[in-house]
PDB file of N, CA and C in Angstrom:
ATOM      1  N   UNK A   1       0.852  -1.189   0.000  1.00  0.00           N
ATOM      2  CA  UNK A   1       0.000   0.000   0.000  1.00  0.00           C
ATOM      3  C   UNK A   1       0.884   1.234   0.000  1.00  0.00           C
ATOM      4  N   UNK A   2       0.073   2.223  -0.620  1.00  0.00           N
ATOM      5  CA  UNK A   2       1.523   3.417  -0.805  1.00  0.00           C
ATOM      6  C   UNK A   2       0.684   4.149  -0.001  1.00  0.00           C
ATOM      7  N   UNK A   3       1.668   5.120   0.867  1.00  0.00           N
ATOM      8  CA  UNK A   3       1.225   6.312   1.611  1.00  0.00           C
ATOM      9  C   UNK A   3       2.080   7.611   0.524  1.00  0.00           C
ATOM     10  N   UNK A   4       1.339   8.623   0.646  1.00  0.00           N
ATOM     11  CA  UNK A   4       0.933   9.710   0.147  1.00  0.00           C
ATOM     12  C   UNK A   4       1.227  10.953   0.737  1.00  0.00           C
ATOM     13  N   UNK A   5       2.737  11.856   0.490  1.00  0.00           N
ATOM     14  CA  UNK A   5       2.355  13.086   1.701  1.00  0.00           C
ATOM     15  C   UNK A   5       2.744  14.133   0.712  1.00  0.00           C
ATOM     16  N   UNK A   6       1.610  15.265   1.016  1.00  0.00           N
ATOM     17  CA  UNK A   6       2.331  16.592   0.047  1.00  0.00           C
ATOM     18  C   UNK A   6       2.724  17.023   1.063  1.00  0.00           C
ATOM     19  N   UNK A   7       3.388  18.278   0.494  1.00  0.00           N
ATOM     20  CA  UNK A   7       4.170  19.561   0.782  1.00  0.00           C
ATOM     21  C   UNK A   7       3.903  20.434  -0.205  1.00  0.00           C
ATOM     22  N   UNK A   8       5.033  22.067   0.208  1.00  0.00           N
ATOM     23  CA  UNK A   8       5.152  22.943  -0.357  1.00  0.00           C
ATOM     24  C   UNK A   8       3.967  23.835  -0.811  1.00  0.00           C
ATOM     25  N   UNK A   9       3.162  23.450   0.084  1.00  0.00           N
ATOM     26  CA  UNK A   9       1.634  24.592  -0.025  1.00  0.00           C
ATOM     27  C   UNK A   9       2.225  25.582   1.000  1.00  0.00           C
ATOM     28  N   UNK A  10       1.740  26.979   1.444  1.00  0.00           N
ATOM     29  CA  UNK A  10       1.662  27.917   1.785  1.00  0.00           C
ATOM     30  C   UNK A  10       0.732  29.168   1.187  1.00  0.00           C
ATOM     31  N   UNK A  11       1.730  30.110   1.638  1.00  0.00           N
ATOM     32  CA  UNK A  11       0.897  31.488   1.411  1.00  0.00           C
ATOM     33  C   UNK A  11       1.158  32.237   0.409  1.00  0.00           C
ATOM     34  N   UNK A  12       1.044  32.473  -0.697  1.00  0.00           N
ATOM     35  CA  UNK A  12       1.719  33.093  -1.806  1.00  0.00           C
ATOM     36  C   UNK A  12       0.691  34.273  -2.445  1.00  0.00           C
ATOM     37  N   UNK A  13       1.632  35.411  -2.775  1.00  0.00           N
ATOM     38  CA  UNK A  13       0.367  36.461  -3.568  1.00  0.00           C
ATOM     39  C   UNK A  13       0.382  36.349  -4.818  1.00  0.00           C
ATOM     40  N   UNK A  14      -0.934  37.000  -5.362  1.00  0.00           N
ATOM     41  CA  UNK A  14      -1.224  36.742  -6.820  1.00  0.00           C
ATOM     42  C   UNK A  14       0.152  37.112  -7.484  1.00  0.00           C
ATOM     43  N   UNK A  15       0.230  36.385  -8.722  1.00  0.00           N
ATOM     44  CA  UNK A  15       1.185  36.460  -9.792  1.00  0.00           C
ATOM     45  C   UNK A  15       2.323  35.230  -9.204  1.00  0.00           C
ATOM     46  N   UNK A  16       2.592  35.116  -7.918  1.00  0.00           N
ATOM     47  CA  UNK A  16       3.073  34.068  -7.775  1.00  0.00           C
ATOM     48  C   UNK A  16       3.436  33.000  -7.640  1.00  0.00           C
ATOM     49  N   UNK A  17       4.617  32.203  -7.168  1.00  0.00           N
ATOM     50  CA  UNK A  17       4.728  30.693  -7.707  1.00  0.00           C
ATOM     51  C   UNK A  17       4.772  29.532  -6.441  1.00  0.00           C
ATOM     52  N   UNK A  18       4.739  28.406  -6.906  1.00  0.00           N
ATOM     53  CA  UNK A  18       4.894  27.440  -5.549  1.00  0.00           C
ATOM     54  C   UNK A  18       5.202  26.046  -6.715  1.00  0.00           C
ATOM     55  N   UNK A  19       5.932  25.379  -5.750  1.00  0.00           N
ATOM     56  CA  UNK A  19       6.344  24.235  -6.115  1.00  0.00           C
ATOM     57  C   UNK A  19       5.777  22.969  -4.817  1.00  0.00           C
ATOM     58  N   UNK A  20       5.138  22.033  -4.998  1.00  0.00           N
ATOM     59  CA  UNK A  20       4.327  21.002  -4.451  1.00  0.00           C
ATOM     60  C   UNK A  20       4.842  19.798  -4.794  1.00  0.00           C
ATOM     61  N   UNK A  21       4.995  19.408  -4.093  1.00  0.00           N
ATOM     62  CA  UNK A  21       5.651  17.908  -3.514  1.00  0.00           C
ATOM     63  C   UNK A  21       4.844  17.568  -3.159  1.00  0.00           C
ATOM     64  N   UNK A  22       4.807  15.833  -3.552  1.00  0.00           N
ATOM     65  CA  UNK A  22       4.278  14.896  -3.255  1.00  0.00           C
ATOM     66  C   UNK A  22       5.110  13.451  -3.393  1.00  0.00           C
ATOM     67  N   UNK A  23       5.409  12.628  -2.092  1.00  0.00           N
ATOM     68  CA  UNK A  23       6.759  11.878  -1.846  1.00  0.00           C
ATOM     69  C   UNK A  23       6.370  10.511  -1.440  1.00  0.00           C
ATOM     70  N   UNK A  24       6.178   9.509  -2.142  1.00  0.00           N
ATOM     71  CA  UNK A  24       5.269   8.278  -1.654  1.00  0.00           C
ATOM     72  C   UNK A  24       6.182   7.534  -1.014  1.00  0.00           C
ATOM     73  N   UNK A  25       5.690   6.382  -0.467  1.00  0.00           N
ATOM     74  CA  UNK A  25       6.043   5.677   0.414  1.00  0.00           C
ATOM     75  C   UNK A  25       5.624   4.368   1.041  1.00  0.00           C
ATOM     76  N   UNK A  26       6.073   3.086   0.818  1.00  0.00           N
ATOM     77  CA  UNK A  26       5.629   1.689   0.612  1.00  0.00           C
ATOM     78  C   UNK A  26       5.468   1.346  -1.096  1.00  0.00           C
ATOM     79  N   UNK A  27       5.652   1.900  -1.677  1.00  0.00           N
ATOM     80  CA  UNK A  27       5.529   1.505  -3.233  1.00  0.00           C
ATOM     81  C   UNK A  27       6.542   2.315  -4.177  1.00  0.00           C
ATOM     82  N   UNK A  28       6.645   1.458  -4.925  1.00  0.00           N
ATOM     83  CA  UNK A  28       7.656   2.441  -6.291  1.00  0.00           C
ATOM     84  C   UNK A  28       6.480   2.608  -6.814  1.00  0.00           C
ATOM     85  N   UNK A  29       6.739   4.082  -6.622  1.00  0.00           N
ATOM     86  CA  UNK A  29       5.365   4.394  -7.783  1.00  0.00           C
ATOM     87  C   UNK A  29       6.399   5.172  -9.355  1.00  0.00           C
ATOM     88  N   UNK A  30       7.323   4.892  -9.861  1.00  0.00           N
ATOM     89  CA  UNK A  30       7.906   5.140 -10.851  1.00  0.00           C
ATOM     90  C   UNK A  30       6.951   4.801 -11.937  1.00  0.00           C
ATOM     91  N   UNK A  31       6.537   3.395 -12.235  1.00  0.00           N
ATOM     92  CA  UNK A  31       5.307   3.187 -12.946  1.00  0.00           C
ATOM     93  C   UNK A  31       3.849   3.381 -12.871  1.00  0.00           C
ATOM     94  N   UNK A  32       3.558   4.118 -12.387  1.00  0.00           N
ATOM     95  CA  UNK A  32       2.253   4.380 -11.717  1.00  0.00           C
ATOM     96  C   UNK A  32       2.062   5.752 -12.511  1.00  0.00           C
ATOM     97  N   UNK A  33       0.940   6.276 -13.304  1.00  0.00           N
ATOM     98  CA  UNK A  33       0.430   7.190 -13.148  1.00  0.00           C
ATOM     99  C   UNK A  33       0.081   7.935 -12.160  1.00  0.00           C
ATOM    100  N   UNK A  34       0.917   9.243 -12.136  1.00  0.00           N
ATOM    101  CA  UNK A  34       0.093  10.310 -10.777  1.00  0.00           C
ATOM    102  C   UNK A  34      -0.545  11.608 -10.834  1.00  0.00           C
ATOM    103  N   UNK A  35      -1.309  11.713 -10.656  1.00  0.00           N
ATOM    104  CA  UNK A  35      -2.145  12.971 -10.417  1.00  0.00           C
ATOM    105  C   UNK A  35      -2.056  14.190  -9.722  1.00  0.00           C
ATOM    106  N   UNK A  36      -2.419  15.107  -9.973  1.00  0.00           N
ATOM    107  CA  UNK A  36      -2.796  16.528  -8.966  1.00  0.00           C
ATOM    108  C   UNK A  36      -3.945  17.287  -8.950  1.00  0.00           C
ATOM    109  N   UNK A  37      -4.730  16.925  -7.386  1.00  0.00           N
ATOM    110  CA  UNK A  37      -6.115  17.822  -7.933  1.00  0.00           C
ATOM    111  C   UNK A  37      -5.937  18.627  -6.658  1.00  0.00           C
ATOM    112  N   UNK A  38      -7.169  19.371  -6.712  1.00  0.00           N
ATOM    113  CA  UNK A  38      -7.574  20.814  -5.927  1.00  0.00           C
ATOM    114  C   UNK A  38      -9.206  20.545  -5.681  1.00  0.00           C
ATOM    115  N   UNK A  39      -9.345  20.770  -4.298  1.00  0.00           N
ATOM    116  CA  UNK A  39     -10.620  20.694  -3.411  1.00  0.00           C
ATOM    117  C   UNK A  39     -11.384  21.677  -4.258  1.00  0.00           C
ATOM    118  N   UNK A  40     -12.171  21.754  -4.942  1.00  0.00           N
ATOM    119  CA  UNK A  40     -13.337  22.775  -5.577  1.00  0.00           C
ATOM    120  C   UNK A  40     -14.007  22.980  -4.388  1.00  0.00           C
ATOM    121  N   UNK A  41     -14.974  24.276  -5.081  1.00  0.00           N
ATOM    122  CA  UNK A  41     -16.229  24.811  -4.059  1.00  0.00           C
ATOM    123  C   UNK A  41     -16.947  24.174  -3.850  1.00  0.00           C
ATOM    124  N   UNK A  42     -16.999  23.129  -4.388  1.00  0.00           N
ATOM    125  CA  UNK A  42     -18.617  22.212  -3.617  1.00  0.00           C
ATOM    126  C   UNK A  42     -18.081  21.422  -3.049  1.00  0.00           C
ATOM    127  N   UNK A  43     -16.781  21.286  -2.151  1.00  0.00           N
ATOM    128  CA  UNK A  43     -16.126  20.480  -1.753  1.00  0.00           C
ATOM    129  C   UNK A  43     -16.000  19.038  -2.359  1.00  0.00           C
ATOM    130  N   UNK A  44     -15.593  18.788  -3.787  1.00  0.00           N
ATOM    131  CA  UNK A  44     -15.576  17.855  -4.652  1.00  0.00           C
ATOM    132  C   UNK A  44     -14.241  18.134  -5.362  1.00  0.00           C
ATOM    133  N   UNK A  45     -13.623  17.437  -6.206  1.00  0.00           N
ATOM    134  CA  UNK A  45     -11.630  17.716  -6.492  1.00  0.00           C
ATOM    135  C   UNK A  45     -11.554  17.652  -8.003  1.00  0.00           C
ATOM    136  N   UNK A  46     -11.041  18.660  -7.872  1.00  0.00           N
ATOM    137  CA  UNK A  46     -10.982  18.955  -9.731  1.00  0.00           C
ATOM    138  C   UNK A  46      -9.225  19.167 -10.168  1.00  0.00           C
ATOM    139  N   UNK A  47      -9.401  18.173 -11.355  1.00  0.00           N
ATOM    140  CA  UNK A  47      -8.111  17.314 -11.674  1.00  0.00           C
ATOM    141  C   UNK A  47      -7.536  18.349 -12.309  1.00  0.00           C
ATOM    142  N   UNK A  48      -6.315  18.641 -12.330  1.00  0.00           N
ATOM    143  CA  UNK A  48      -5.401  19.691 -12.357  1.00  0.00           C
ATOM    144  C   UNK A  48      -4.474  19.010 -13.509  1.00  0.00           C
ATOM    145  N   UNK A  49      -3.685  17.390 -13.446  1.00  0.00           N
ATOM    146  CA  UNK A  49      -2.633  17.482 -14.061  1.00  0.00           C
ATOM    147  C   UNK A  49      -2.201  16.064 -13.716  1.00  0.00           C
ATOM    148  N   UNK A  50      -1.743  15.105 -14.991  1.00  0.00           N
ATOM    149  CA  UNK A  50      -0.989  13.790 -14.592  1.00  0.00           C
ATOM    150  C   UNK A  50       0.131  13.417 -15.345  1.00  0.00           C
ATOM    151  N   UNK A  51       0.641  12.433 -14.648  1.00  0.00           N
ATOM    152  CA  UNK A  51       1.731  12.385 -15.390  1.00  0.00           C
ATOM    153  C   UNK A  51       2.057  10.612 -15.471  1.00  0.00           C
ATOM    154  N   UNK A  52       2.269  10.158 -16.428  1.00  0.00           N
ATOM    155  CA  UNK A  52       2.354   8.773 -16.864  1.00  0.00           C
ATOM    156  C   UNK A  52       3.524   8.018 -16.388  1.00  0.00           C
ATOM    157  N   UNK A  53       3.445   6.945 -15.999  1.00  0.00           N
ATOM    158  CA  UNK A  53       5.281   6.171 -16.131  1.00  0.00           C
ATOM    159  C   UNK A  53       6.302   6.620 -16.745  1.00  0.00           C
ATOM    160  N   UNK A  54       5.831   6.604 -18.270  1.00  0.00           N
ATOM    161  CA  UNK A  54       6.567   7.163 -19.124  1.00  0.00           C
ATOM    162  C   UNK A  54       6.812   8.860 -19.319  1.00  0.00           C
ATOM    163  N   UNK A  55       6.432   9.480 -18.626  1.00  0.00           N
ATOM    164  CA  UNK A  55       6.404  10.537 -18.368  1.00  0.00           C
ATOM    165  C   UNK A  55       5.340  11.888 -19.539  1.00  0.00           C
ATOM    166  N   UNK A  56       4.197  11.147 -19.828  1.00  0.00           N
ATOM    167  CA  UNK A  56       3.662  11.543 -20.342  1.00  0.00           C
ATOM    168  C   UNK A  56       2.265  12.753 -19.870  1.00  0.00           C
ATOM    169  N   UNK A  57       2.462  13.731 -20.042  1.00  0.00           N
ATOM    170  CA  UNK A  57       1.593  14.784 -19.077  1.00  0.00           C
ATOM    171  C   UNK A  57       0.382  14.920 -19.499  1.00  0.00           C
ATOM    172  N   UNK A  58      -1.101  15.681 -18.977  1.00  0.00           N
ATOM    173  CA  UNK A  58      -2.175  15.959 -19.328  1.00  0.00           C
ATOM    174  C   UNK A  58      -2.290  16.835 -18.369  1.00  0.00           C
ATOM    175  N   UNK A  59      -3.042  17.820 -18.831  1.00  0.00           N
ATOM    176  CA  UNK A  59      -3.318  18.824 -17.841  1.00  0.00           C
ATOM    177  C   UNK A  59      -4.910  19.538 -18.002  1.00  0.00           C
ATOM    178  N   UNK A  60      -5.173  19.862 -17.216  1.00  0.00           N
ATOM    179  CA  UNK A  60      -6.908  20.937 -16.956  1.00  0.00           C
ATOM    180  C   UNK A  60      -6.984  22.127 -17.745  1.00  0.00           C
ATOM    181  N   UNK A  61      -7.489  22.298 -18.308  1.00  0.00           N
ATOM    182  CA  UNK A  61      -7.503  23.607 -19.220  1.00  0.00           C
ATOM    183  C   UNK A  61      -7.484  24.688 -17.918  1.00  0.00           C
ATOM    184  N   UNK A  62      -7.772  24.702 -16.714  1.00  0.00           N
ATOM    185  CA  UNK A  62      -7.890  25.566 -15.751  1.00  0.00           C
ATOM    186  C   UNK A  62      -6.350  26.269 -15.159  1.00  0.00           C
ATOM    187  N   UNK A  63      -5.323  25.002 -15.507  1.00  0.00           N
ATOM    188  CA  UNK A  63      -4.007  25.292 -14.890  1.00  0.00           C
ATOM    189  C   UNK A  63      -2.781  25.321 -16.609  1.00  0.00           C
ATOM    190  N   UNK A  64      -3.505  24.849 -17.892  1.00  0.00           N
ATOM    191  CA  UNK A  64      -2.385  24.634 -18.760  1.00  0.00           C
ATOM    192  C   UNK A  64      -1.999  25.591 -19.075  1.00  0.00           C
ATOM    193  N   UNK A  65      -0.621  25.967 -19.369  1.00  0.00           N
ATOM    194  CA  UNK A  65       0.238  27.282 -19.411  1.00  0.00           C
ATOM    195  C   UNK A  65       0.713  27.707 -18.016  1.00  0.00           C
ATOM    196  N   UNK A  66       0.020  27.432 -16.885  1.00  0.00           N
ATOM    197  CA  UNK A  66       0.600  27.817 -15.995  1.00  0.00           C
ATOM    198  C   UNK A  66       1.299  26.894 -15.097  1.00  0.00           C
ATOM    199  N   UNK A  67       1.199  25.673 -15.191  1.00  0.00           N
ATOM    200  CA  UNK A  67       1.139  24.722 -14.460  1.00  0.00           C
ATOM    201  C   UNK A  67       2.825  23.777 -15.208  1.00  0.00           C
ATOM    202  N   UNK A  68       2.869  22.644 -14.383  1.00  0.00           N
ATOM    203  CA  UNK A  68       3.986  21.649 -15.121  1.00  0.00           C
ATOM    204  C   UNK A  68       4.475  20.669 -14.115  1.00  0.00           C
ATOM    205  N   UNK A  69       3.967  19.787 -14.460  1.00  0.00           N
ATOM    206  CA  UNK A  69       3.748  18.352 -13.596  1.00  0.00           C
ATOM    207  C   UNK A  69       5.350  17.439 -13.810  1.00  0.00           C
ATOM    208  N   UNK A  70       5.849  16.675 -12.880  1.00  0.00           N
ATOM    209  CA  UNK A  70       6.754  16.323 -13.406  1.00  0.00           C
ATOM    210  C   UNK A  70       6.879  14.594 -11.762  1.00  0.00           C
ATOM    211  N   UNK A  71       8.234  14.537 -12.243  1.00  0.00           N
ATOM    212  CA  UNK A  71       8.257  13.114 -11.817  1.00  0.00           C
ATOM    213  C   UNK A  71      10.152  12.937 -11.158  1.00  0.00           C
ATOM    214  N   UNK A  72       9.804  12.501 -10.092  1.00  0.00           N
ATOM    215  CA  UNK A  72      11.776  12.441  -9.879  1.00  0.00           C
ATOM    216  C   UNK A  72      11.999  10.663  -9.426  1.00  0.00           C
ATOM    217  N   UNK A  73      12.127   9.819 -10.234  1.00  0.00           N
ATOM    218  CA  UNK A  73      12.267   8.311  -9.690  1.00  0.00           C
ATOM    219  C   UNK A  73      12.932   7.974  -8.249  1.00  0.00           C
ATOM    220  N   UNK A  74      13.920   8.750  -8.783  1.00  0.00           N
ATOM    221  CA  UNK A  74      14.925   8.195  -7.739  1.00  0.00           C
ATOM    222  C   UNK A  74      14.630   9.072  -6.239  1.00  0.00           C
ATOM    223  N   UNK A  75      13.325  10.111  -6.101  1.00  0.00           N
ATOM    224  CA  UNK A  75      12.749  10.248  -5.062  1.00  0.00           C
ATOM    225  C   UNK A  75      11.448  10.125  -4.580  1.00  0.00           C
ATOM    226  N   UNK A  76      10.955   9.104  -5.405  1.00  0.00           N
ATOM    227  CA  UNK A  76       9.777   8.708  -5.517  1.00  0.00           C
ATOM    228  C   UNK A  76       8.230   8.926  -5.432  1.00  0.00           C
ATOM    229  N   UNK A  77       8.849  10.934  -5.904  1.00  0.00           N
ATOM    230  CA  UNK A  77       8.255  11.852  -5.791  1.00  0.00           C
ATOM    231  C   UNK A  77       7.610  12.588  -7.138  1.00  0.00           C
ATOM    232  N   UNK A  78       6.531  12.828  -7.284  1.00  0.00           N
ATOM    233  CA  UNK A  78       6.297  14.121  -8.028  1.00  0.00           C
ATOM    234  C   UNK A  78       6.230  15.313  -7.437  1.00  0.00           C
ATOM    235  N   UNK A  79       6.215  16.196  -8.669  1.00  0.00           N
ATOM    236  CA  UNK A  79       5.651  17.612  -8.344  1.00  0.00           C
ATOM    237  C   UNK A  79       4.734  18.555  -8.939  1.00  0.00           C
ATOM    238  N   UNK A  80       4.446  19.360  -8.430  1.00  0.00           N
ATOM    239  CA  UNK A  80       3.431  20.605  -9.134  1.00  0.00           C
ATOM    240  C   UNK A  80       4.248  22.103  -9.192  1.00  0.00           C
ATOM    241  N   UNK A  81       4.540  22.344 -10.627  1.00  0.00           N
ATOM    242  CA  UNK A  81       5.118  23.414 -10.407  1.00  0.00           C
ATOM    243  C   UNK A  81       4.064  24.786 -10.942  1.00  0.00           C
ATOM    244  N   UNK A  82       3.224  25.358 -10.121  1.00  0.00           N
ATOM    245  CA  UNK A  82       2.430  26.369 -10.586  1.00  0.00           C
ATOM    246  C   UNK A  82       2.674  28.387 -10.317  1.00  0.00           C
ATOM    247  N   UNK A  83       2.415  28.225 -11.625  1.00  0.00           N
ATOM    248  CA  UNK A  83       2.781  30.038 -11.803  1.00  0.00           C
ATOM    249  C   UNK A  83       1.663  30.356 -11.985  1.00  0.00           C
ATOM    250  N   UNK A  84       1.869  31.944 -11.975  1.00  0.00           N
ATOM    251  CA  UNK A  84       0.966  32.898 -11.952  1.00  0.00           C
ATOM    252  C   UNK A  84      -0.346  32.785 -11.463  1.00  0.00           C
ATOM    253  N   UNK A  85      -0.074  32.132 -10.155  1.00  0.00           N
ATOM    254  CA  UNK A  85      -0.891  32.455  -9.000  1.00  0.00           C
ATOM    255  C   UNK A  85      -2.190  33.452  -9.003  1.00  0.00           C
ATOM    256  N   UNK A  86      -3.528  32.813  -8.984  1.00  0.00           N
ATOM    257  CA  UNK A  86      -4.666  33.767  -8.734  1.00  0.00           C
ATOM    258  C   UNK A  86      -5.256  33.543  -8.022  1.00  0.00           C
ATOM    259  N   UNK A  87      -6.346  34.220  -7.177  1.00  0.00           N
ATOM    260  CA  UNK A  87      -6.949  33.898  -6.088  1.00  0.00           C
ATOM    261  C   UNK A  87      -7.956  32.823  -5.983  1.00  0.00           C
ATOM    262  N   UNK A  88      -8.358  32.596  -7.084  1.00  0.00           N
ATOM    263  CA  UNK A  88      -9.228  31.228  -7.680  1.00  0.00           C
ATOM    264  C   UNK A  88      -7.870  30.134  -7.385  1.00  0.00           C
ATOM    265  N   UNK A  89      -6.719  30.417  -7.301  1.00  0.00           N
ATOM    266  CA  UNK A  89      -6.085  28.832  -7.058  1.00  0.00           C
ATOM    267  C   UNK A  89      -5.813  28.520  -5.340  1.00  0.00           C
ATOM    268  N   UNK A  90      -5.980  29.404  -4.700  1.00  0.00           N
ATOM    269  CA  UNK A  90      -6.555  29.027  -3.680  1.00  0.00           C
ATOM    270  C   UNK A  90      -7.148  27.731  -3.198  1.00  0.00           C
ATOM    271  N   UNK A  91      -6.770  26.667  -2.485  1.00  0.00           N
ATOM    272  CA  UNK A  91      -7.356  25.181  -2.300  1.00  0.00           C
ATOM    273  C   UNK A  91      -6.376  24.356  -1.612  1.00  0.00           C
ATOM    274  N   UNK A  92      -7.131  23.103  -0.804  1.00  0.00           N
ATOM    275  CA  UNK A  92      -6.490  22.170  -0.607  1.00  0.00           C
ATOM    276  C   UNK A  92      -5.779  21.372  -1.869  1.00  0.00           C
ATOM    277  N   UNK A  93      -4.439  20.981  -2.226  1.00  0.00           N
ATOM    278  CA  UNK A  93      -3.942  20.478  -3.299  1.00  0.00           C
ATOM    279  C   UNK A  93      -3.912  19.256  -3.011  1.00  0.00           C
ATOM    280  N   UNK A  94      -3.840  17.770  -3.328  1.00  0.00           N
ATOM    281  CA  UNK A  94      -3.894  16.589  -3.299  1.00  0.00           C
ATOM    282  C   UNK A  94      -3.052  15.631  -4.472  1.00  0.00           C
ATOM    283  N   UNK A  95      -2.158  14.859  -3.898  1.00  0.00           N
ATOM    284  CA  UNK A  95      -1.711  14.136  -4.604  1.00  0.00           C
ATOM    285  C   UNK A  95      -2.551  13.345  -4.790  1.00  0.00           C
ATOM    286  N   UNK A  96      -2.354  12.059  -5.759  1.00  0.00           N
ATOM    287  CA  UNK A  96      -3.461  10.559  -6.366  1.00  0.00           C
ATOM    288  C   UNK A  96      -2.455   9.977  -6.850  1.00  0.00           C
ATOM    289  N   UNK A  97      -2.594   8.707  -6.400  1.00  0.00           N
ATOM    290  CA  UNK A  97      -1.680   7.465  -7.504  1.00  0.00           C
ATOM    291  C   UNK A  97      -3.212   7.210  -7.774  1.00  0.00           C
ATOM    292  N   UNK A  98      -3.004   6.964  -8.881  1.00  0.00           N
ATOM    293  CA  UNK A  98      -4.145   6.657  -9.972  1.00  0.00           C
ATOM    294  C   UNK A  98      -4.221   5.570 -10.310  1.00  0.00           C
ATOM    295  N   UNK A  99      -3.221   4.471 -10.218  1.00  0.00           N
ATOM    296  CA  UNK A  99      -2.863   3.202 -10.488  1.00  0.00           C
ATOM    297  C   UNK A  99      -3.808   2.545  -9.238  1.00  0.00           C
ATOM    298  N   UNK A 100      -3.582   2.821  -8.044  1.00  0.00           N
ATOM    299  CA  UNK A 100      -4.310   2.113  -6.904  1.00  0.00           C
ATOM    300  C   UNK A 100      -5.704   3.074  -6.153  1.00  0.00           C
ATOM    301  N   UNK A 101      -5.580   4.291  -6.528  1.00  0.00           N
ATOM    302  CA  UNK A 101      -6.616   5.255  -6.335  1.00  0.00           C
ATOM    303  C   UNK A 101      -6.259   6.302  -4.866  1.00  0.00           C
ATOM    304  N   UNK A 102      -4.860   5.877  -4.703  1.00  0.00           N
ATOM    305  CA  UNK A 102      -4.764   6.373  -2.990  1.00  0.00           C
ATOM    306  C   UNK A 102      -4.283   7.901  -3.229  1.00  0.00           C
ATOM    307  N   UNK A 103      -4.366   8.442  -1.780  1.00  0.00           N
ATOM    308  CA  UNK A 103      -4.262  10.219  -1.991  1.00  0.00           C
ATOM    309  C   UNK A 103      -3.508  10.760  -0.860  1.00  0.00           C
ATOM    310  N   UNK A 104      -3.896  11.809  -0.743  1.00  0.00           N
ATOM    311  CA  UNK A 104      -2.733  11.937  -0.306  1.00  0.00           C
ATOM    312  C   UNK A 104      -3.430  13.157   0.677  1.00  0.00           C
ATOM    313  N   UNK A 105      -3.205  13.522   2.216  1.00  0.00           N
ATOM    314  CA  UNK A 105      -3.568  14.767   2.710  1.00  0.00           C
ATOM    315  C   UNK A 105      -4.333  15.715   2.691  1.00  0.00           C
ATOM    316  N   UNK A 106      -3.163  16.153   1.892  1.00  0.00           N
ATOM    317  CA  UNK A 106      -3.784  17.558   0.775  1.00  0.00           C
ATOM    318  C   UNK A 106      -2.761  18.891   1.720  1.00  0.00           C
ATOM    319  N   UNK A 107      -2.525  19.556   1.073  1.00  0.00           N
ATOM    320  CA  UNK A 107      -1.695  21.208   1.379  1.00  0.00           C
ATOM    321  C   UNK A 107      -2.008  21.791   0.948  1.00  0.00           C
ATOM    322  N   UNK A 108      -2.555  22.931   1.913  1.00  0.00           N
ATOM    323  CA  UNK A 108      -3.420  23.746   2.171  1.00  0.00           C
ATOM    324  C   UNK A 108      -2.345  25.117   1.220  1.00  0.00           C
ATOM    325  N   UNK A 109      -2.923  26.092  -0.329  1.00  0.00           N
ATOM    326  CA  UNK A 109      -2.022  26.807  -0.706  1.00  0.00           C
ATOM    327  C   UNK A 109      -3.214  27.966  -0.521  1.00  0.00           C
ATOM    328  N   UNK A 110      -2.974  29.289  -0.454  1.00  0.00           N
ATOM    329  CA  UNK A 110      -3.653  30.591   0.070  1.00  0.00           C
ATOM    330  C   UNK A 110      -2.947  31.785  -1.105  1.00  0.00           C
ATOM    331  N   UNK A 111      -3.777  32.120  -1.783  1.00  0.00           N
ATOM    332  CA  UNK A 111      -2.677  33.401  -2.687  1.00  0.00           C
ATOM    333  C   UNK A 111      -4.041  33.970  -2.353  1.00  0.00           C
ATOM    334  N   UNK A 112      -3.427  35.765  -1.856  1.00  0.00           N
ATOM    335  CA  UNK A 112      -3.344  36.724  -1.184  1.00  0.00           C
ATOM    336  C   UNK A 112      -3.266  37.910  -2.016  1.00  0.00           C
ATOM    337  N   UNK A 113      -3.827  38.598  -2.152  1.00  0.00           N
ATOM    338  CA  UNK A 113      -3.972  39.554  -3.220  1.00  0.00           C
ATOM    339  C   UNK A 113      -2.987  40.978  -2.632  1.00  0.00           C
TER     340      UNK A 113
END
């Protein structure tokens, strides 16, 4: 079973950037498809961005251009690298292995006008 922990949420003002970690644990998830979503307003999670074994990306029309998902094997980690920060990105962020469905926390990010 893989455990799931983000990071790198905080407080950031509009126009700005954050980088999000997410670092698994009990599984190589190297082959695993992984995900990044964000707690919406109806308290329901809207998919942001994945990234394949092979390192193949998809992203939300909500975050593409600003966004860039990526993968580090040998720390058995992804990440979320998001720019230009608006107050709509505001949310709990959540990792997903998508392969087994498990998640992750969530880190809490706040942009501040």
């Amino acid at each position: 079973q893989v455990q799931l922990v983000e990071s790198g949420g905080g407080l950031v003002q509009t126009g700005g950037s954050l980088r999000l970690s997410c670092i698994a644990s009990g599984r190589d998830i190297s082959d695993d498809t992984m995900g990044w979503y964000r707690q919406a307003p109806d308290n329901g999670t809207d998919f942001l961005a994945m990234i394949s074994g092979f390192g193949l990306t998809t992203y939300s029309d909500r975050v593409k251009g600003r966004a860039t998902i990526s993968r580090d094997n040998t720390q058995n980690a992804v990440f979320l690298q998001m720019n230009k920060l608006t107050l709509d990105d505001s949310s709990v962020y959540y990792c997903k292995n998508v392969h087994n469905k498990s998640w992750g926390p969530g880190t809490q990010v706040t942009v501040s006008s």
